[in-house]
N, C-alpha and C. Protein backbone atom coordinates (compact mmCIF):
# COMPACT_ATOMS: atom_id res chain seq x y z
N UNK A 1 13.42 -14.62 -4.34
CA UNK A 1 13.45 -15.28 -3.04
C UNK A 1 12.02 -15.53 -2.59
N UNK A 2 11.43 -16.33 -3.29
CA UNK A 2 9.93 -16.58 -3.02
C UNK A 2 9.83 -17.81 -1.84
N UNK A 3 11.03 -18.83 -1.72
CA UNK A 3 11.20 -19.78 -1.11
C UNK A 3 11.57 -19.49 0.37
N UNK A 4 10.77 -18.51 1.45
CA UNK A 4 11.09 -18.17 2.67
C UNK A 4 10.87 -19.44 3.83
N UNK A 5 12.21 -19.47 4.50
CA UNK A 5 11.78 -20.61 5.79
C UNK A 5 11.20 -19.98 6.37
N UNK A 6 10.68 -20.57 7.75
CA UNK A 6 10.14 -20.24 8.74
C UNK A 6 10.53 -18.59 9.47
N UNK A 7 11.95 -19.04 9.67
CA UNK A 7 12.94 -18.45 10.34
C UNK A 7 12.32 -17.32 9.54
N UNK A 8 12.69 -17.05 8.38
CA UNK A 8 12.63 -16.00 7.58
C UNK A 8 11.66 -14.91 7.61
N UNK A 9 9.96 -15.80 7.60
CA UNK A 9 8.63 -15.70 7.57
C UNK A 9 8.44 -15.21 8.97
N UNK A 10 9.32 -15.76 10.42
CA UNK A 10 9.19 -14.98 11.43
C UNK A 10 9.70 -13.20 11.97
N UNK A 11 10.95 -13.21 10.64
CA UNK A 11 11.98 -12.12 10.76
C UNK A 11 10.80 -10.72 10.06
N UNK A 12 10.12 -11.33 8.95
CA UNK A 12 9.35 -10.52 8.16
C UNK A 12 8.26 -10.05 9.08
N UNK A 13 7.82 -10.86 9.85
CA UNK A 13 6.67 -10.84 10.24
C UNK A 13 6.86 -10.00 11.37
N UNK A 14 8.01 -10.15 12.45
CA UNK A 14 8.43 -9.07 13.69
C UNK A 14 8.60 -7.63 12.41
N UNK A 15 9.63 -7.51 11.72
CA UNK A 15 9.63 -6.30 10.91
C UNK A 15 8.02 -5.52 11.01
N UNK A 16 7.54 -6.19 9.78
CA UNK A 16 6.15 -6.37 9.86
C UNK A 16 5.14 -4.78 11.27
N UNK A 17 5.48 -5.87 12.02
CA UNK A 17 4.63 -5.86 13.40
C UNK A 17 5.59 -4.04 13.62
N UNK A 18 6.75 -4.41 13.59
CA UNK A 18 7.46 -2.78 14.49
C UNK A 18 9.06 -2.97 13.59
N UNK A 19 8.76 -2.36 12.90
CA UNK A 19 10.11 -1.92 12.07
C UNK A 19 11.36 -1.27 12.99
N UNK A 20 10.89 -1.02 13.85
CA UNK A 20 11.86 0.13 15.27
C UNK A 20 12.67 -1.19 16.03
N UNK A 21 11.99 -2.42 16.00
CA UNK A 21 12.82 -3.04 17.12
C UNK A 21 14.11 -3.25 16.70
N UNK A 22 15.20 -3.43 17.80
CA UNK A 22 16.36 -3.51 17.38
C UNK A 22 16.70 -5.28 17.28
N UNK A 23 17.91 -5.29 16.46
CA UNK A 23 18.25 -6.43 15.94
C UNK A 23 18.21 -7.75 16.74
N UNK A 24 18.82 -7.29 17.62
CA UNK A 24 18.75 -8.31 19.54
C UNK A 24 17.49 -8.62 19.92
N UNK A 25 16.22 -7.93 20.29
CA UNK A 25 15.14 -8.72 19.96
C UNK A 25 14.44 -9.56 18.77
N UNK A 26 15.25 -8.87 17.47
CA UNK A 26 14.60 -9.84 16.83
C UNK A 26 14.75 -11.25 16.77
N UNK A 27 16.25 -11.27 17.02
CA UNK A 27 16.86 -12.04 17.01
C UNK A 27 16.72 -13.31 17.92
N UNK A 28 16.04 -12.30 19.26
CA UNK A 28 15.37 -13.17 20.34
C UNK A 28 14.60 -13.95 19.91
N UNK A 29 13.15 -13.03 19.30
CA UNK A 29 11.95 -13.82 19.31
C UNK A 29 11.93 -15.15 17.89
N UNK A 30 12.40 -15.15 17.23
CA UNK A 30 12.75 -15.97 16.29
C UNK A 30 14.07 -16.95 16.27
N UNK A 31 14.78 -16.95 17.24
CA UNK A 31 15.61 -17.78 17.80
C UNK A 31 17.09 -18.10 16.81
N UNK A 32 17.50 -16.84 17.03
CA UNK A 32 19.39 -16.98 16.39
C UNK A 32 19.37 -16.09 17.22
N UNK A 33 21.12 -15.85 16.69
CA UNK A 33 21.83 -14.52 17.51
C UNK A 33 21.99 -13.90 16.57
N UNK A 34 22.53 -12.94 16.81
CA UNK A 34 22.25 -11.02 16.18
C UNK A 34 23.10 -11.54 14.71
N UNK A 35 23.82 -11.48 14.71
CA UNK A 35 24.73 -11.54 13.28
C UNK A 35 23.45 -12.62 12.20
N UNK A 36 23.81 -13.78 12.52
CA UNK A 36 22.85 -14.48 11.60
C UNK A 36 21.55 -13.47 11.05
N UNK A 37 20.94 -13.22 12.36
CA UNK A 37 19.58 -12.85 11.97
C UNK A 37 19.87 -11.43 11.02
N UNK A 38 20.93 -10.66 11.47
CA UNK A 38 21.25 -9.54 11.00
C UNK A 38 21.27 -9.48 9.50
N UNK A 39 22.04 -10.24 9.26
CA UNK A 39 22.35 -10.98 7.89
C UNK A 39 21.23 -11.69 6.89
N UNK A 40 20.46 -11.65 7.41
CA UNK A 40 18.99 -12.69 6.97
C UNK A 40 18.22 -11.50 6.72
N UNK A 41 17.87 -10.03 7.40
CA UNK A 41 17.46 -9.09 7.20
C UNK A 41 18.19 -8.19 5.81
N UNK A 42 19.35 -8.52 5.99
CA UNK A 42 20.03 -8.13 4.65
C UNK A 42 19.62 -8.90 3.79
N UNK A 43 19.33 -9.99 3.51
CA UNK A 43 19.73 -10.91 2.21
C UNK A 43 18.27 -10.65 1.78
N UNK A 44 16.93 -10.68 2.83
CA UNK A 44 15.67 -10.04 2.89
C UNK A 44 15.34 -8.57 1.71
N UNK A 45 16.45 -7.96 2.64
CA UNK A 45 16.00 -6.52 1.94
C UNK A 45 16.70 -6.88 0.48
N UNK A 46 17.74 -7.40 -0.14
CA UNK A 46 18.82 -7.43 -1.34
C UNK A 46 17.58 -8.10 -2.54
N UNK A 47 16.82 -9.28 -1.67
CA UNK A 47 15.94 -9.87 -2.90
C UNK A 47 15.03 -9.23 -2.68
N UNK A 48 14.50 -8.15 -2.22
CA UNK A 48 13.02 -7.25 -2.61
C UNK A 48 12.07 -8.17 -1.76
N UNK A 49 12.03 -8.68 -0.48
CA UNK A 49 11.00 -9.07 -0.18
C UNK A 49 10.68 -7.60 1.18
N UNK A 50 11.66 -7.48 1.94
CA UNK A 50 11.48 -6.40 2.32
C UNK A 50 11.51 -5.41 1.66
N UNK A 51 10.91 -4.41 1.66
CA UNK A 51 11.13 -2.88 0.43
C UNK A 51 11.05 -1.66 1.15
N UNK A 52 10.93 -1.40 2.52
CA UNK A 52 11.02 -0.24 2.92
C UNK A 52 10.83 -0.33 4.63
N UNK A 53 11.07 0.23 5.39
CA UNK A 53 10.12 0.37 6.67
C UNK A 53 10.00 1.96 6.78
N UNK A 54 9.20 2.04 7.30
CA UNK A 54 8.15 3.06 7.44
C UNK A 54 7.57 3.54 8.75
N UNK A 55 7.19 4.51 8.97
CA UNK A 55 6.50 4.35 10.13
C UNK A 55 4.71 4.78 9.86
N UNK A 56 3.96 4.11 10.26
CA UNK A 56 2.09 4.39 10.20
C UNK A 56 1.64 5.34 10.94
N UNK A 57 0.80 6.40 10.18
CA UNK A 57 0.19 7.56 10.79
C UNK A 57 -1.22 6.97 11.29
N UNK A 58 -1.99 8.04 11.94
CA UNK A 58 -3.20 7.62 11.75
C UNK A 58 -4.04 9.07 10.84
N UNK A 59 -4.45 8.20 9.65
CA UNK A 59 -5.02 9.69 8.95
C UNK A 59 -5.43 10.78 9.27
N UNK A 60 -6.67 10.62 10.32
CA UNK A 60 -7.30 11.89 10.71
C UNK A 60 -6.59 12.70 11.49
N UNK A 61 -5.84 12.31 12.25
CA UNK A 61 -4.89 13.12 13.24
C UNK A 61 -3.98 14.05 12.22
N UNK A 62 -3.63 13.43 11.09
CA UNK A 62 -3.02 14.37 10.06
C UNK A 62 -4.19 15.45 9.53
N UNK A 63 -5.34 15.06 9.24
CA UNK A 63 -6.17 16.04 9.04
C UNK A 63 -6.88 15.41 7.09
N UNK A 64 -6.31 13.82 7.24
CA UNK A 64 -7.36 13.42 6.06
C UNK A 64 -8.46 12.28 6.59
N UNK A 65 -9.00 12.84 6.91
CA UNK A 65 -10.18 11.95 7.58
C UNK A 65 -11.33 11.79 6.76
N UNK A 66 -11.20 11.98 5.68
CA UNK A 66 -12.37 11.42 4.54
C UNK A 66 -11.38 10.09 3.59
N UNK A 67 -12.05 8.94 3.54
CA UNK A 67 -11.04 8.08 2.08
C UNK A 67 -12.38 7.94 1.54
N UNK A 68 -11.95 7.82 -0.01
CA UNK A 68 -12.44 7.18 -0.59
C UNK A 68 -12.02 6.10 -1.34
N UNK A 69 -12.95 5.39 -1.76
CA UNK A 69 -12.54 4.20 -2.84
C UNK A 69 -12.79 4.65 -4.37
N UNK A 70 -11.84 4.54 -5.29
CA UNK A 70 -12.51 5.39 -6.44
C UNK A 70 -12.27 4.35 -7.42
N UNK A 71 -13.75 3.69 -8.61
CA UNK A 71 -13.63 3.33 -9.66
C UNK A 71 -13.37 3.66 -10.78
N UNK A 72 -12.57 3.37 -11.68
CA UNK A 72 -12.16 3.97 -12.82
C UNK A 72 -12.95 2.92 -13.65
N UNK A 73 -13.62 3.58 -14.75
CA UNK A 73 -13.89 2.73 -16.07
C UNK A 73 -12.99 3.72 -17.51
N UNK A 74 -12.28 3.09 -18.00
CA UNK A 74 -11.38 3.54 -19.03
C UNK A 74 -12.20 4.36 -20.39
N UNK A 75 -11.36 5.01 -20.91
CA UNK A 75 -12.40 5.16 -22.52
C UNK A 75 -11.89 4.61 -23.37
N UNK A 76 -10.89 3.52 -23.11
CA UNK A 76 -10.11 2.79 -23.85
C UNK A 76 -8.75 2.20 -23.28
N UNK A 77 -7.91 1.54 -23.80
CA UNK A 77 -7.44 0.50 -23.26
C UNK A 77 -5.54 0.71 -24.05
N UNK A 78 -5.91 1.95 -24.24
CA UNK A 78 -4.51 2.10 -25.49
C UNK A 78 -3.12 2.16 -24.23
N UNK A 79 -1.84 1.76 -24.54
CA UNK A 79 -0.83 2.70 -24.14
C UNK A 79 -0.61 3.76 -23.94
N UNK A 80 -1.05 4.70 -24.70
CA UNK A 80 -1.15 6.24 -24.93
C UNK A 80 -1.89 6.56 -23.60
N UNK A 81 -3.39 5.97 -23.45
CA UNK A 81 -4.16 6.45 -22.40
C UNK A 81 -3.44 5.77 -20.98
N UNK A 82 -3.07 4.65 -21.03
CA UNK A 82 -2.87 4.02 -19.99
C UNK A 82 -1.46 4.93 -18.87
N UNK A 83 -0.61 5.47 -20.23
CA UNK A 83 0.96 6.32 -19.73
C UNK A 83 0.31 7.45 -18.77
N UNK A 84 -0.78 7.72 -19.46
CA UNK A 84 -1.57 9.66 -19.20
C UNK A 84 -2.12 9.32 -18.01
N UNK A 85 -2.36 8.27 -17.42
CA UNK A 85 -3.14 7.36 -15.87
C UNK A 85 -2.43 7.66 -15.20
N UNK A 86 -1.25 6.76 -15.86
CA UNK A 86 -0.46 6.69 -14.40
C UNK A 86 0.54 7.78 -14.42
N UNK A 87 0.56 8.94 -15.23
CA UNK A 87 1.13 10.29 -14.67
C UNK A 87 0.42 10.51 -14.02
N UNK A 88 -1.58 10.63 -14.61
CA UNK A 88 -2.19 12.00 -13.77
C UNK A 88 -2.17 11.49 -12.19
N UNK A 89 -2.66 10.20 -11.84
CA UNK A 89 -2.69 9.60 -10.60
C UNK A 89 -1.38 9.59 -10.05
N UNK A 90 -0.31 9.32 -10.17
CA UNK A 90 1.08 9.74 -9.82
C UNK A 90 0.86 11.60 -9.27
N UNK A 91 0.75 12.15 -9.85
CA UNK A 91 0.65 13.87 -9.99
C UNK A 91 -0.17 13.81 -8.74
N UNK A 92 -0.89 13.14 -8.25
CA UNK A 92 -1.67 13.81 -7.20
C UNK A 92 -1.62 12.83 -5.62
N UNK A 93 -0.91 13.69 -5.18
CA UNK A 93 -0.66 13.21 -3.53
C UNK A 93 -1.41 12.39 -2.78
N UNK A 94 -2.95 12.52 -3.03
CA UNK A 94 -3.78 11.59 -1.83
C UNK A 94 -4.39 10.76 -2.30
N UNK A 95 -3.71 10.50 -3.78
CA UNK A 95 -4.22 9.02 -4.30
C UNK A 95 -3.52 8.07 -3.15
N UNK A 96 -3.37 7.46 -2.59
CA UNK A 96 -2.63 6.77 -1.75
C UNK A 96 -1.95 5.13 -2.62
N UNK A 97 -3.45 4.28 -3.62
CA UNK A 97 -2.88 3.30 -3.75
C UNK A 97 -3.69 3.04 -5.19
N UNK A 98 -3.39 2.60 -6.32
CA UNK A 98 -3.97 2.49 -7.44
C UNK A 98 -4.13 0.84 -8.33
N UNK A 99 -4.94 0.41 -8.22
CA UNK A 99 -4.78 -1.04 -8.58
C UNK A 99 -5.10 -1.21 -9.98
N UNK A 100 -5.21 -1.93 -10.94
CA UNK A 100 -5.60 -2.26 -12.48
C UNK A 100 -6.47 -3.44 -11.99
N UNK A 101 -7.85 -3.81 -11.95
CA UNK A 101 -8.51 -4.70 -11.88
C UNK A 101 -8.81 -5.71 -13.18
N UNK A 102 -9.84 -6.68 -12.85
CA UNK A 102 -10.68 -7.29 -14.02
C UNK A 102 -12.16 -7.70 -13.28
N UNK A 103 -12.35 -7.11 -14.28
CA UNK A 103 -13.96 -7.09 -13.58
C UNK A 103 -14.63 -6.04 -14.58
N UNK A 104 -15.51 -5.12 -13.72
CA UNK A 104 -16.06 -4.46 -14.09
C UNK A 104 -15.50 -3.15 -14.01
N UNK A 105 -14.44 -2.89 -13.20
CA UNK A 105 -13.82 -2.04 -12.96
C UNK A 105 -12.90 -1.73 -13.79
N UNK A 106 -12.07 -0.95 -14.50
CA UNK A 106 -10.67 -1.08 -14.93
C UNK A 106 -9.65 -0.95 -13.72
N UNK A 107 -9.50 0.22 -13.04
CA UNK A 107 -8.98 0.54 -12.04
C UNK A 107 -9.81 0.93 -10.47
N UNK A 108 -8.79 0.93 -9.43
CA UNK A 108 -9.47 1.45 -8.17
C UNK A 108 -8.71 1.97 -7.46
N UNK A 109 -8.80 3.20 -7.21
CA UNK A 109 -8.02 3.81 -5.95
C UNK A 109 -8.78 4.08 -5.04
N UNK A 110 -7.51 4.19 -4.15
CA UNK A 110 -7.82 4.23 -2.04
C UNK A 110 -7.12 6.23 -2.30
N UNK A 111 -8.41 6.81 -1.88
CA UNK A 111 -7.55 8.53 -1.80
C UNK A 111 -8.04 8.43 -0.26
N UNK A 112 -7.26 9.17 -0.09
CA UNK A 112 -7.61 10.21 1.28
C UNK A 112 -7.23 11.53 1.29
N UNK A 113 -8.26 12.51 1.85
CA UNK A 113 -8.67 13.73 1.72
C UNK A 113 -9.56 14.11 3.12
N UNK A 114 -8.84 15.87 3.46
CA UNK A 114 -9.72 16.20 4.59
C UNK A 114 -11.20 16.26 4.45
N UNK A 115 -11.89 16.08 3.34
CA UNK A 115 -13.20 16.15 3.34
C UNK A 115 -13.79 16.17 1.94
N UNK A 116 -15.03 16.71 1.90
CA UNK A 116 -15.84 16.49 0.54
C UNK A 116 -15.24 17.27 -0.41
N UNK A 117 -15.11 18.33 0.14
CA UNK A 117 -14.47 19.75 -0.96
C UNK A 117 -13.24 19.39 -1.24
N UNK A 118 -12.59 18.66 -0.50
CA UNK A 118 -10.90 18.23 -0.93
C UNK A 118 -11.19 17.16 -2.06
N UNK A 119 -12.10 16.37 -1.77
CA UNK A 119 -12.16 15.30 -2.88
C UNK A 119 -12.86 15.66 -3.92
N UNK A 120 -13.78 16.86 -3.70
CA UNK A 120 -14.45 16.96 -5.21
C UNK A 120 -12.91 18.35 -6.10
N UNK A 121 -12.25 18.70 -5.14
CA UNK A 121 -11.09 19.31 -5.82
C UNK A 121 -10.09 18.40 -6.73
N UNK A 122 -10.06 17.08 -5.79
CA UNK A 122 -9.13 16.19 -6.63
C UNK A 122 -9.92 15.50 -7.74
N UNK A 123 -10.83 15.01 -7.35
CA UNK A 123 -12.02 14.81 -8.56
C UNK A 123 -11.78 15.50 -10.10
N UNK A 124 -12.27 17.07 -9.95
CA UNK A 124 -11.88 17.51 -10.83
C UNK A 124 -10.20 17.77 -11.23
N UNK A 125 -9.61 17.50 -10.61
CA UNK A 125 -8.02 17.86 -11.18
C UNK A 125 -7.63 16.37 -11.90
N UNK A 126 -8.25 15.15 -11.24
CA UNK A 126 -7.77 13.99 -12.30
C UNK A 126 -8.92 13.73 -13.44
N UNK A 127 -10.00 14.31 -13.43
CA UNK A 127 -11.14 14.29 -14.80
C UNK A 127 -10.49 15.21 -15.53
N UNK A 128 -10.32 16.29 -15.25
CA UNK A 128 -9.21 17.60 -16.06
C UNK A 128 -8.21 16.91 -16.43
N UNK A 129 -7.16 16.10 -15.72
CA UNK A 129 -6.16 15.87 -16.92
C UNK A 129 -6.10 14.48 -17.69
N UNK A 130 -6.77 13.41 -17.69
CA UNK A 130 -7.11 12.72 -18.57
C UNK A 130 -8.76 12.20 -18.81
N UNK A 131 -8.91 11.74 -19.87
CA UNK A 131 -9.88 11.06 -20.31
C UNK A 131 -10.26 9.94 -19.25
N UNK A 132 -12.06 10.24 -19.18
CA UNK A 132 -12.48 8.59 -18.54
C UNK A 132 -13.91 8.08 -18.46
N UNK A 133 -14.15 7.26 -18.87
CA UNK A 133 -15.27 6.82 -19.30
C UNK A 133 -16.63 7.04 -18.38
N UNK A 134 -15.78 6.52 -16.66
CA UNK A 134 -16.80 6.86 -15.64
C UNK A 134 -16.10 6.44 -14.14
N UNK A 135 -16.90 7.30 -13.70
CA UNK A 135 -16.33 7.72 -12.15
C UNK A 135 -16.81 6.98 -11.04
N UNK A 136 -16.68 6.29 -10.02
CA UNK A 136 -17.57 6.06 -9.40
C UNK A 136 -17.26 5.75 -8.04
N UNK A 137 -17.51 6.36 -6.55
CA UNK A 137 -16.97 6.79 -5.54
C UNK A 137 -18.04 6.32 -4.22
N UNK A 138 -16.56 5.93 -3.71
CA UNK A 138 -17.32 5.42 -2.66
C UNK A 138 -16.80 5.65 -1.13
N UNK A 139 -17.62 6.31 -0.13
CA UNK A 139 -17.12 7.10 0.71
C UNK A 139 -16.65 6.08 1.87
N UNK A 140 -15.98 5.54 2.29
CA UNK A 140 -15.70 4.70 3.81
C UNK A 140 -16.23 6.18 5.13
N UNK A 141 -17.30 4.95 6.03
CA UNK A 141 -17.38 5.87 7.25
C UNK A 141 -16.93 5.21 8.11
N UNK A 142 -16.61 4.22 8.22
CA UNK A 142 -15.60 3.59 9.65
C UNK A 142 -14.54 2.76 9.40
N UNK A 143 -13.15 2.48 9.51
CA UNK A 143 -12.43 1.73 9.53
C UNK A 143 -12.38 0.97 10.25
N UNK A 144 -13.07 -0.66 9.75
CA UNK A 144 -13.09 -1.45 11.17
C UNK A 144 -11.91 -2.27 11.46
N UNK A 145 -11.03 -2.43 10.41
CA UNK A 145 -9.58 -3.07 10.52
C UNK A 145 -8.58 -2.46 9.52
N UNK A 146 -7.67 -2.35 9.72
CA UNK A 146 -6.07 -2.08 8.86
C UNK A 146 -5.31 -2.86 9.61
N UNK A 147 -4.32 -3.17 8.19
CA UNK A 147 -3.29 -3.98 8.47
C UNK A 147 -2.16 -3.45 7.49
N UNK A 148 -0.70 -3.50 7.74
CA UNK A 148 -0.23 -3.75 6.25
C UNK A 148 1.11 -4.49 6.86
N UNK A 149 0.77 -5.69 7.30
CA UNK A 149 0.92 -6.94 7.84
C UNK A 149 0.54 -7.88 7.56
N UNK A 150 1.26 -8.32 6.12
CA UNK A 150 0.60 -9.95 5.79
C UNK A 150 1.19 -11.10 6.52
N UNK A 151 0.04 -11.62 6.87
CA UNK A 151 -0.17 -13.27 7.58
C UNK A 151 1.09 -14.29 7.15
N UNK A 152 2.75 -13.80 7.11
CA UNK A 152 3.33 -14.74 6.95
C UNK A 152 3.80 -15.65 7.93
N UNK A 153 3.45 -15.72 9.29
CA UNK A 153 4.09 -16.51 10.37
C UNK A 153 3.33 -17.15 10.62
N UNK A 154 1.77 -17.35 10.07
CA UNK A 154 0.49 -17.80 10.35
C UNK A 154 1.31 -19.59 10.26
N UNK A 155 1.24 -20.12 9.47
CA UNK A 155 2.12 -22.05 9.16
C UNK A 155 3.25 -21.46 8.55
N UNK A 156 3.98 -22.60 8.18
CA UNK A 156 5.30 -22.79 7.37
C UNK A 156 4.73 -23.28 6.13
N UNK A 157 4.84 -22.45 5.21
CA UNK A 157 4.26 -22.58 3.64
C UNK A 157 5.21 -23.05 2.71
């Protein structure tokens, strides 16, 4: 379902914004009544464009107020190594998000951790269980924007 109308792109986009509102406003601000729109949220979630709602913390208030950005350079490129990745990074909780690049990078994760000693703990627990060519870390000191709200109501695409 890559082919979203408007309508659709507006339903995602209220979700989006507050997963909590109930069906009757959504229904408001994007202009049907409850059943239709209701139904459009279903057919949404059935083709995987919606995948979850959630509700957003704010890290530090939980008590991880250090992220980092972490580069992975591989020691190779096998299946074998690639399976042993994505266990060890799976295995550990404050990886938060793990990407496969091209570049110079192989991989990059987003961790968050209460501090230096938490991250040089996780540090060593994912160098301990697999192989890696090289490490390379990068501390964020201010968050000047988050989103995890993509721009679909921005035009009709």
């Amino acid at each position: 379902m890559t082919d979203l109308d408007l309508i659709d792109r507006k339903i995602v986009a209220e979700l989006m914004r507050d997963a909590t509102l109930p069906i009757a406003q959504i229904a408001d601000k994007v202009g049907l009544s409850q059943t239709p729109c209701w139904k459009r949220i279903q057919k949404l979630e059935a083709a995987g464009v919606l995948t979850a709602r959630v509700a957003l913390a704010d890290p530090a208030k939980l008590g991880f107020g250090l992220t980092v950005f972490v580069g992975i350079e591989a020691p190779d490129h096998s299946p074998e190594w690639r399976e042993a990745f994505v266990r060890a990074v799976g295995a550990i909780p404050e990886i938060m998000e793990v990407y496969r690049m091209a570049g110079e990078l192989d991989y990059l994760l987003r961790v968050s951790v209460q501090d230096m000693a938490a991250f040089d703990t996780l540090y060593k627990r994912l160098t301990d269980s697999v192989p890696i060519k090289n490490v390379t870390s990068h501390f964020a000191m201010e968050r000047m924007k988050f989103t995890t709200a993509y721009p679909v109501d921005i035009r009709n695409r």
